[in-house]
N, C-alpha and C. Protein backbone atom coordinates (compact mmCIF):
# COMPACT_ATOMS: atom_id res chain seq x y z
N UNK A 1 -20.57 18.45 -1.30
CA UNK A 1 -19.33 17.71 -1.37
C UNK A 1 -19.63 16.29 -1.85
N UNK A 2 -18.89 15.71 -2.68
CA UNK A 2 -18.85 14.39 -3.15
C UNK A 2 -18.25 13.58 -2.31
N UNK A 3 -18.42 12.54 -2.13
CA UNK A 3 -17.76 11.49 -1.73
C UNK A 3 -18.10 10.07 -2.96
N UNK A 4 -16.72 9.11 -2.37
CA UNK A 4 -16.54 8.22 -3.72
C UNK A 4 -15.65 7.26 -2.68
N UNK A 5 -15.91 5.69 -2.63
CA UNK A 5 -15.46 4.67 -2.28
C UNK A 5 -15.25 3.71 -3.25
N UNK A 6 -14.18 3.29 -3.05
CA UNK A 6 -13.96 1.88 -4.19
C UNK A 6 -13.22 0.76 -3.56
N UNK A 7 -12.89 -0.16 -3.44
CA UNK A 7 -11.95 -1.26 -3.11
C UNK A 7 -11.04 -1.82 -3.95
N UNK A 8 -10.12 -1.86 -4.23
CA UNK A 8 -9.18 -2.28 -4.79
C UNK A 8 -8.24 -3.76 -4.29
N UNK A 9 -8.62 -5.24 -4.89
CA UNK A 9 -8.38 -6.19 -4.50
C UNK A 9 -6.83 -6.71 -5.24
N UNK A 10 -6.41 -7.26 -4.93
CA UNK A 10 -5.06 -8.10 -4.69
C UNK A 10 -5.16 -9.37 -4.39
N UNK A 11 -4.51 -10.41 -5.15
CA UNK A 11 -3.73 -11.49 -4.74
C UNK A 11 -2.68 -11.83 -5.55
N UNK A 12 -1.38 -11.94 -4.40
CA UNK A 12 -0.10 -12.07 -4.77
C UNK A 12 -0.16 -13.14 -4.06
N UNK A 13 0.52 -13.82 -5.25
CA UNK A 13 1.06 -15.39 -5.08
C UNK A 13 2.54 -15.77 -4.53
N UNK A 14 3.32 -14.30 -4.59
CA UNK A 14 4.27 -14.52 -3.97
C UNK A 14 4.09 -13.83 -2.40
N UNK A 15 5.38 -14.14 -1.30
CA UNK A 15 5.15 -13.90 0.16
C UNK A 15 5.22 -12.03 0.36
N UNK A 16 6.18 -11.62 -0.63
CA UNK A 16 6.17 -10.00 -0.54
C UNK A 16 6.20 -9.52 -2.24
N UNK A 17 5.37 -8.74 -2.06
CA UNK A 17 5.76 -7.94 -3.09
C UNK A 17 5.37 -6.36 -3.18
N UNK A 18 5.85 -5.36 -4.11
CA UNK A 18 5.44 -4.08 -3.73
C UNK A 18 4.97 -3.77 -5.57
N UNK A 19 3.78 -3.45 -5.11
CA UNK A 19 3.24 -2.90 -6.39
C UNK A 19 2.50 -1.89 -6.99
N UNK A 20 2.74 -1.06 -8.26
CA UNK A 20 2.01 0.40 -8.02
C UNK A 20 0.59 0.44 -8.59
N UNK A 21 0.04 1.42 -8.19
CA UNK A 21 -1.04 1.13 -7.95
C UNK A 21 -1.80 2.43 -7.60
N UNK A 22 -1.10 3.45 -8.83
CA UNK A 22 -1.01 4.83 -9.12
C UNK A 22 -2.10 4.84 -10.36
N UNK A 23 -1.96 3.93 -11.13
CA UNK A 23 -3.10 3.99 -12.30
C UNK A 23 -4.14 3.92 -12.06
N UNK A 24 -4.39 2.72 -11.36
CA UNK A 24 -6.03 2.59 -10.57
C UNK A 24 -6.24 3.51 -9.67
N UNK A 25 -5.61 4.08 -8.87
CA UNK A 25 -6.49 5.37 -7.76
C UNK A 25 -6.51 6.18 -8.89
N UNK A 26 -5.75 6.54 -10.08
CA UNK A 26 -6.00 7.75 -11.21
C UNK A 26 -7.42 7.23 -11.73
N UNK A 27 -7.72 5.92 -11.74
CA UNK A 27 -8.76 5.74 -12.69
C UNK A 27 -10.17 5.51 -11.55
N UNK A 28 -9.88 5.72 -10.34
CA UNK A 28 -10.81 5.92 -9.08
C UNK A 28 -11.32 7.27 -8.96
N UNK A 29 -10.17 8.37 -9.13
CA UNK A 29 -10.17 9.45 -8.90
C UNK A 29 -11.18 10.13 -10.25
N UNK A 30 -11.12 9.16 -11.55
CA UNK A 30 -11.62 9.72 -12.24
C UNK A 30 -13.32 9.55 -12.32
N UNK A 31 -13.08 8.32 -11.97
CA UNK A 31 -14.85 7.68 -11.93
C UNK A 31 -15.52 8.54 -10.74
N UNK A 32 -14.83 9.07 -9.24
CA UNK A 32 -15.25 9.91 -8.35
C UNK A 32 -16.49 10.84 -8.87
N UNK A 33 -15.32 11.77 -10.28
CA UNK A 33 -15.73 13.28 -10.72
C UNK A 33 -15.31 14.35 -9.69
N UNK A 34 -14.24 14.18 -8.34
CA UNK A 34 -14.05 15.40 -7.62
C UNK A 34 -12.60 15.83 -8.42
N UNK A 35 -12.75 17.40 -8.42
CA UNK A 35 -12.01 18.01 -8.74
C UNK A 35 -10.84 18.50 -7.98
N UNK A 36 -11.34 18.97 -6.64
CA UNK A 36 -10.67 19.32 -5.36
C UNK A 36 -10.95 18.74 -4.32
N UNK A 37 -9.63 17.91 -3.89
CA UNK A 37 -10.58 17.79 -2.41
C UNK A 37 -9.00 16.41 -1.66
N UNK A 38 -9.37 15.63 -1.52
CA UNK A 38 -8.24 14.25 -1.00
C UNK A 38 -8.92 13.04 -1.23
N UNK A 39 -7.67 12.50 -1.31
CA UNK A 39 -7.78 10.37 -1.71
C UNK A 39 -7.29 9.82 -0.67
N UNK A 40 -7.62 9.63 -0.11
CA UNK A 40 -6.83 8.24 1.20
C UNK A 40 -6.99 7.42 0.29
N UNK A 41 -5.85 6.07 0.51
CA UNK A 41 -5.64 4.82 -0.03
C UNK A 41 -5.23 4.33 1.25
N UNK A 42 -5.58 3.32 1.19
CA UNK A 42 -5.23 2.44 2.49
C UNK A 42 -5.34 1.06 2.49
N UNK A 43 -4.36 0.46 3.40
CA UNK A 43 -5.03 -1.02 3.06
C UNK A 43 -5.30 -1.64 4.02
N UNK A 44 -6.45 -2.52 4.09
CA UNK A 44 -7.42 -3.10 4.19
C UNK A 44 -7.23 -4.50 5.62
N UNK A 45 -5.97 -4.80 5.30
CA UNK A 45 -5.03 -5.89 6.33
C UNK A 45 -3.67 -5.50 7.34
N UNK A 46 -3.78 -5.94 8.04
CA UNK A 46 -2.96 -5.85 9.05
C UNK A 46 -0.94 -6.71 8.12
N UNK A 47 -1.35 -7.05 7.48
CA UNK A 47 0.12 -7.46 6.87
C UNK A 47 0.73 -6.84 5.94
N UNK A 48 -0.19 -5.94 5.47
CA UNK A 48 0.32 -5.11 4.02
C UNK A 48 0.19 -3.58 4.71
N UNK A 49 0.82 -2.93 3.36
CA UNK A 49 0.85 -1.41 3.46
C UNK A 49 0.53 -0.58 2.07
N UNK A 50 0.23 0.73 2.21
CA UNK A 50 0.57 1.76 0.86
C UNK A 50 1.25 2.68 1.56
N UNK A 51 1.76 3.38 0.25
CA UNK A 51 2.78 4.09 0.47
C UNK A 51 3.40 4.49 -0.63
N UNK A 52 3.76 6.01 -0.62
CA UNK A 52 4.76 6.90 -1.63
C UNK A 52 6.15 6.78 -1.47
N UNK A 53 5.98 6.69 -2.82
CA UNK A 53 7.83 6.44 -2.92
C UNK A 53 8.35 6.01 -4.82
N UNK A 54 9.43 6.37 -4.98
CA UNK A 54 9.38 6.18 -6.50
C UNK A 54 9.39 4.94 -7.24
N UNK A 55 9.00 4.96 -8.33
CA UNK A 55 9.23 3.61 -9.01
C UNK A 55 10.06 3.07 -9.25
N UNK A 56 11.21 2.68 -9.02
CA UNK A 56 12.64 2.58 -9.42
C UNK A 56 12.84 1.00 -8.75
N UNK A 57 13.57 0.09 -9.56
CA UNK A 57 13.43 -1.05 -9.13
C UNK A 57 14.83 -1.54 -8.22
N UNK A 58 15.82 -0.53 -8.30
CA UNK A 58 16.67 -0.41 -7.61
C UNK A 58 16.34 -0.35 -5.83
N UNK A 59 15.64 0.92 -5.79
CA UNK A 59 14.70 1.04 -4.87
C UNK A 59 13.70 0.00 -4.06
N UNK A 60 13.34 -0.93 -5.01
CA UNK A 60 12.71 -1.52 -4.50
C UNK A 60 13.60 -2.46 -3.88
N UNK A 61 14.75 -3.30 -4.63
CA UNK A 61 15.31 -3.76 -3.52
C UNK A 61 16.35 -3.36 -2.71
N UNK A 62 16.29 -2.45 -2.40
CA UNK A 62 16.78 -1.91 -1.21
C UNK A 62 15.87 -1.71 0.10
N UNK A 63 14.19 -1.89 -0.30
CA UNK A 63 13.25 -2.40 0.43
C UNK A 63 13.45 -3.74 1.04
N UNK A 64 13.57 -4.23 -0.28
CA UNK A 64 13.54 -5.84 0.58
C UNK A 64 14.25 -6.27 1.21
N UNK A 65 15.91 -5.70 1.42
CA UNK A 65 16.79 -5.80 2.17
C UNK A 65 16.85 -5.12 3.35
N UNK A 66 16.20 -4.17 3.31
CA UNK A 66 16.38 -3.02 4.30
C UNK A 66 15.13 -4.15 5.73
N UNK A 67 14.04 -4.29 4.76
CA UNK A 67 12.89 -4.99 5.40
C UNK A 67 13.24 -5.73 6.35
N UNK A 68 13.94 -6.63 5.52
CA UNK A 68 14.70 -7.98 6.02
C UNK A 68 15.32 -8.19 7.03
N UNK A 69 16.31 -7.09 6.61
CA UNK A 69 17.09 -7.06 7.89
C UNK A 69 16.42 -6.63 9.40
N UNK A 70 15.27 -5.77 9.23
CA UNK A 70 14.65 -4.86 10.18
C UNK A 70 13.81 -6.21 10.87
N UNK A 71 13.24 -6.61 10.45
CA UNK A 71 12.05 -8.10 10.47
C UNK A 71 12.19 -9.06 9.24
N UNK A 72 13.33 -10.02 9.92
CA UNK A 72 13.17 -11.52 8.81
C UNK A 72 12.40 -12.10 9.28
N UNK A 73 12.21 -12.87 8.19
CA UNK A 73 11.08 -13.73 7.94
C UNK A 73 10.93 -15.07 8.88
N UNK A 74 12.56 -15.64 9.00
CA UNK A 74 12.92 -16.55 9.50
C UNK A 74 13.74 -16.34 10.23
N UNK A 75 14.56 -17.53 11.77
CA UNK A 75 13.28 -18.54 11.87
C UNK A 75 11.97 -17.76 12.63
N UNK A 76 11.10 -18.68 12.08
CA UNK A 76 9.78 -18.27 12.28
C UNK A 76 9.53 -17.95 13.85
N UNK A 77 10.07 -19.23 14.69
CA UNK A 77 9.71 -19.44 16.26
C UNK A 77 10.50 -17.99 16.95
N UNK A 78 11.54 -17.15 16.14
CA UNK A 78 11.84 -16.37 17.41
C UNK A 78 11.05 -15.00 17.38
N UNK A 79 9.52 -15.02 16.90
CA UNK A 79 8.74 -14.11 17.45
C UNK A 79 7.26 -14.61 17.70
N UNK A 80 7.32 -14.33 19.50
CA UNK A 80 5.76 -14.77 20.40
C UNK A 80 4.88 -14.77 19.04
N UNK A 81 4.68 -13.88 18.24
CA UNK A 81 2.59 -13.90 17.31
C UNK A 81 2.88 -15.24 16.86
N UNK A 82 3.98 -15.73 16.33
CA UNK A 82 4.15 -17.05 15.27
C UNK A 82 3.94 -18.54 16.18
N UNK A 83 2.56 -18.59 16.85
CA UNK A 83 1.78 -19.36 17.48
C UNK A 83 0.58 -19.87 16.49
N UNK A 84 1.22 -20.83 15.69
CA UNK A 84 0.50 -21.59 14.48
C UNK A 84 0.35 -20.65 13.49
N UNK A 85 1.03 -19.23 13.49
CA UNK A 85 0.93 -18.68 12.38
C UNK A 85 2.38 -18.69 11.80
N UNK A 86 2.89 -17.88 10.45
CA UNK A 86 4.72 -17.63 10.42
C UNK A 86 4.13 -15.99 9.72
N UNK A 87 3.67 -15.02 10.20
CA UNK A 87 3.76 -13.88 9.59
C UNK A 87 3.78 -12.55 10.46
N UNK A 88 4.69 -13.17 11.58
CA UNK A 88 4.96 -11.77 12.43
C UNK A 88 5.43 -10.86 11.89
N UNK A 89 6.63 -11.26 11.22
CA UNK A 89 7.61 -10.29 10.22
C UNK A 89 6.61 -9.58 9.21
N UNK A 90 5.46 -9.73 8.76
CA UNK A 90 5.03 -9.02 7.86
C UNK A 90 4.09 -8.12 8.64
N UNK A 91 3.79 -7.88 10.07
CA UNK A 91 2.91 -7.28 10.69
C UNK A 91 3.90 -6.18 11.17
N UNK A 92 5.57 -6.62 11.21
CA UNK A 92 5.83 -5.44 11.97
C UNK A 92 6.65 -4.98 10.41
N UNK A 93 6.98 -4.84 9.25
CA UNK A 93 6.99 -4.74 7.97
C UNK A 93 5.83 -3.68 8.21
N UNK A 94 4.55 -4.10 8.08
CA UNK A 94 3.34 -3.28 7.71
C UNK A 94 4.10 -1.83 8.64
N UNK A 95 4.25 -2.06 9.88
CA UNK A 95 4.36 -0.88 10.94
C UNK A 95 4.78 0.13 10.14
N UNK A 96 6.56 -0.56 9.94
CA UNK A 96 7.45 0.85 8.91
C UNK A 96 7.10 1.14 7.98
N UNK A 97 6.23 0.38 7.21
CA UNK A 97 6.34 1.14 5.77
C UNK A 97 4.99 2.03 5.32
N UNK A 98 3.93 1.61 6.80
CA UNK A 98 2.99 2.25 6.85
C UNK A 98 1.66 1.48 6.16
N UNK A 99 0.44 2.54 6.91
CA UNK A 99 -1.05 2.29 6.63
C UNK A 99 -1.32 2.51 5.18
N UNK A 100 -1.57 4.02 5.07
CA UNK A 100 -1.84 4.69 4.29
C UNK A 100 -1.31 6.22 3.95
N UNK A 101 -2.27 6.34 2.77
CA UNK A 101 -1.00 7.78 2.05
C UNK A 101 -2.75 8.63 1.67
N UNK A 102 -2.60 9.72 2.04
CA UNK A 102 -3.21 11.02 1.35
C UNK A 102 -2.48 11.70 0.56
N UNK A 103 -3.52 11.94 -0.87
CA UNK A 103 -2.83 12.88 -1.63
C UNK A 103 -4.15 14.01 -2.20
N UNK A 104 -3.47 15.10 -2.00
CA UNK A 104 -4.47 15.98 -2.25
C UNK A 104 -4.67 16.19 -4.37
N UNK A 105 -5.86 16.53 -3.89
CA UNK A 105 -6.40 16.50 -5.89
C UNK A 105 -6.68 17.81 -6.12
N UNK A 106 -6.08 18.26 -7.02
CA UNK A 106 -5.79 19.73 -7.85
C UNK A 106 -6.54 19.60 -9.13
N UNK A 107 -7.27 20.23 -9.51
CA UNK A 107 -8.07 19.95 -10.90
C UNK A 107 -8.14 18.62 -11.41
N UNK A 108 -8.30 18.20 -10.82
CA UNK A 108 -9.01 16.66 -11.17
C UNK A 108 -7.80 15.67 -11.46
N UNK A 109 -6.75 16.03 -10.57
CA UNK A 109 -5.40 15.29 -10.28
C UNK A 109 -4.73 14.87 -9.40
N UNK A 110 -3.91 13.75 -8.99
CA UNK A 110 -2.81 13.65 -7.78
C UNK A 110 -2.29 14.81 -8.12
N UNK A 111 -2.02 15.30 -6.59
CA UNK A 111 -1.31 16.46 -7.05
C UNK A 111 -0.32 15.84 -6.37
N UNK A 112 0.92 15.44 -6.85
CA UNK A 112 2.33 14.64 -6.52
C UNK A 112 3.61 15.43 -6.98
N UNK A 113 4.65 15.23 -5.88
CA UNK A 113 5.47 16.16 -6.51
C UNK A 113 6.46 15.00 -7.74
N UNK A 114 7.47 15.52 -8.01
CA UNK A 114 8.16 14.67 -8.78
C UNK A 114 8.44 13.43 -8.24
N UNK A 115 8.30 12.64 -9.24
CA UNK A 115 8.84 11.10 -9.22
C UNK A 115 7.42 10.24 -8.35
N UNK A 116 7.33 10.87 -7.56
CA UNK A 116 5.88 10.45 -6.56
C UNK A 116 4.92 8.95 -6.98
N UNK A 117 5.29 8.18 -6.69
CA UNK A 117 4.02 7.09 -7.37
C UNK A 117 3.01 6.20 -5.74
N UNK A 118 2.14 5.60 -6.24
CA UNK A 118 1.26 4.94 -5.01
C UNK A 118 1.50 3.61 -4.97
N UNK A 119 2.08 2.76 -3.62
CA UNK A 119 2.32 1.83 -3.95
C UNK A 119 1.42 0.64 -3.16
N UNK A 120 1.51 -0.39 -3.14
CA UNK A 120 0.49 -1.11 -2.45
C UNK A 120 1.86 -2.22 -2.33
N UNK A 121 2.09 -2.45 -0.92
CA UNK A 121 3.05 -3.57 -0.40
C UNK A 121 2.58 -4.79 0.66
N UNK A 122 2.90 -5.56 -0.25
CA UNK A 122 2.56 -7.04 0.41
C UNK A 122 3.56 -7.54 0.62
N UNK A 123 3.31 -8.38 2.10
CA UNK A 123 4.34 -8.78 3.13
C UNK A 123 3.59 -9.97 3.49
N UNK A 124 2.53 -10.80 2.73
CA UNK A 124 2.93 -12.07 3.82
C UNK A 124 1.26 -12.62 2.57
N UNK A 125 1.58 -12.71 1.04
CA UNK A 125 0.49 -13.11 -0.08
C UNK A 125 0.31 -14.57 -0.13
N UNK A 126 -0.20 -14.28 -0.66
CA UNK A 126 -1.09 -15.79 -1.23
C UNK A 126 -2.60 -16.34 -1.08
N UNK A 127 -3.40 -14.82 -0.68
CA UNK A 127 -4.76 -14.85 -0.37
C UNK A 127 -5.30 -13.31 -0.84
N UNK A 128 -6.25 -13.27 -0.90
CA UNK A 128 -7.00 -11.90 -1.34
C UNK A 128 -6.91 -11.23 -0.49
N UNK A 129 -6.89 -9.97 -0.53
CA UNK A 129 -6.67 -8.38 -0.11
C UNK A 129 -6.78 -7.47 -0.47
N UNK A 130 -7.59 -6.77 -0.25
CA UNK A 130 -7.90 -5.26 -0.71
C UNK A 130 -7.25 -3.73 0.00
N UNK A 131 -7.64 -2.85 -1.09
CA UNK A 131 -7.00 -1.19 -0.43
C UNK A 131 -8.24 -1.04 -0.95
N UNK A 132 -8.37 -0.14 0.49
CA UNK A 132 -9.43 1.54 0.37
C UNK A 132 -9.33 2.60 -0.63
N UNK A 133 -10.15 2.71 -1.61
CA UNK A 133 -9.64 3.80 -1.54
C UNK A 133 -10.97 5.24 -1.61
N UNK A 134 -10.69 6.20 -1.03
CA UNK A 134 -11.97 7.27 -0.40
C UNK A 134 -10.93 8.48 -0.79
N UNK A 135 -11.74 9.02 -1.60
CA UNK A 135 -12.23 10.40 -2.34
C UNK A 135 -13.19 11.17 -2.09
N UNK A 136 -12.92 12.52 -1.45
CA UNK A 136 -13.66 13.60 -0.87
C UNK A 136 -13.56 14.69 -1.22
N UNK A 137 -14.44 15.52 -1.51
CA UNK A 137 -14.23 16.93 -2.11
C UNK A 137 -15.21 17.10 -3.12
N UNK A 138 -14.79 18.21 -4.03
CA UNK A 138 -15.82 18.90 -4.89
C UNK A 138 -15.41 18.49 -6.37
């Protein structure tokens, strides 16, 4: 069995953003050489997430609203973590939208159903950050 690790770094200059990040695990998956087997992607910080879901920019903000409303940003003081920090809202952000995503590899492919893309979401940028990403199989 093969195994294959890579890191995949980030810095967003803005406070959220969601970005895909389907080409690079394709071009992870390819440098691997497994044919069959799974990709975890994951990320790396407690403020961000990955995650499936389509590309559609409509979509996306209906994220940022949906987010928002669930955990704003502001004011900062009405959540206990924001003790010299302001990024509670992006830790409980990370919660819903999640760690990480497995996708299983079919002849040397995501095997995804329609529309399917990988996304990498930042909730609280302006410093470096990386995703996992680990490839296993044959």
């Amino acid at each position: 069995m093969k195994s294959y690790r890579k890191e995949l770094w980030f810095e967003v200059e803005r406070r959220r953003e969601l970005i895909n990040i389907t080409r690079q695990v394709e071009d992870c998956l390819r440098e691997s050489g497994v044919r069959e087997g799974l990709a975890l992607v994951n990320a790396m910080h407690i403020s961000a997430s990955v995650f499936i879901n389509d590309d559609e920019s409509g979509l996306h903000a209906d994220y940022e609203r949906w987010l928002e409303k669930l955990a704003p940003e502001k004011p900062h003081s009405q959540y206990a973590h924001n003790q010299g920090e302001d990024n509670a809202d992006a830790h409980l952000k990370r919660t819903v939208m999640g760690r990480e995503v497995v996708v299983a590899v079919t002849e040397g492919r995501l095997d995804f159903g329609p529309w399917e893309q990988i996304f990498y979401g930042e909730f609280d940028g302006g410093r470096r950050k990386r995703v996992l990403v680990k490839i296993i199989g044959e």
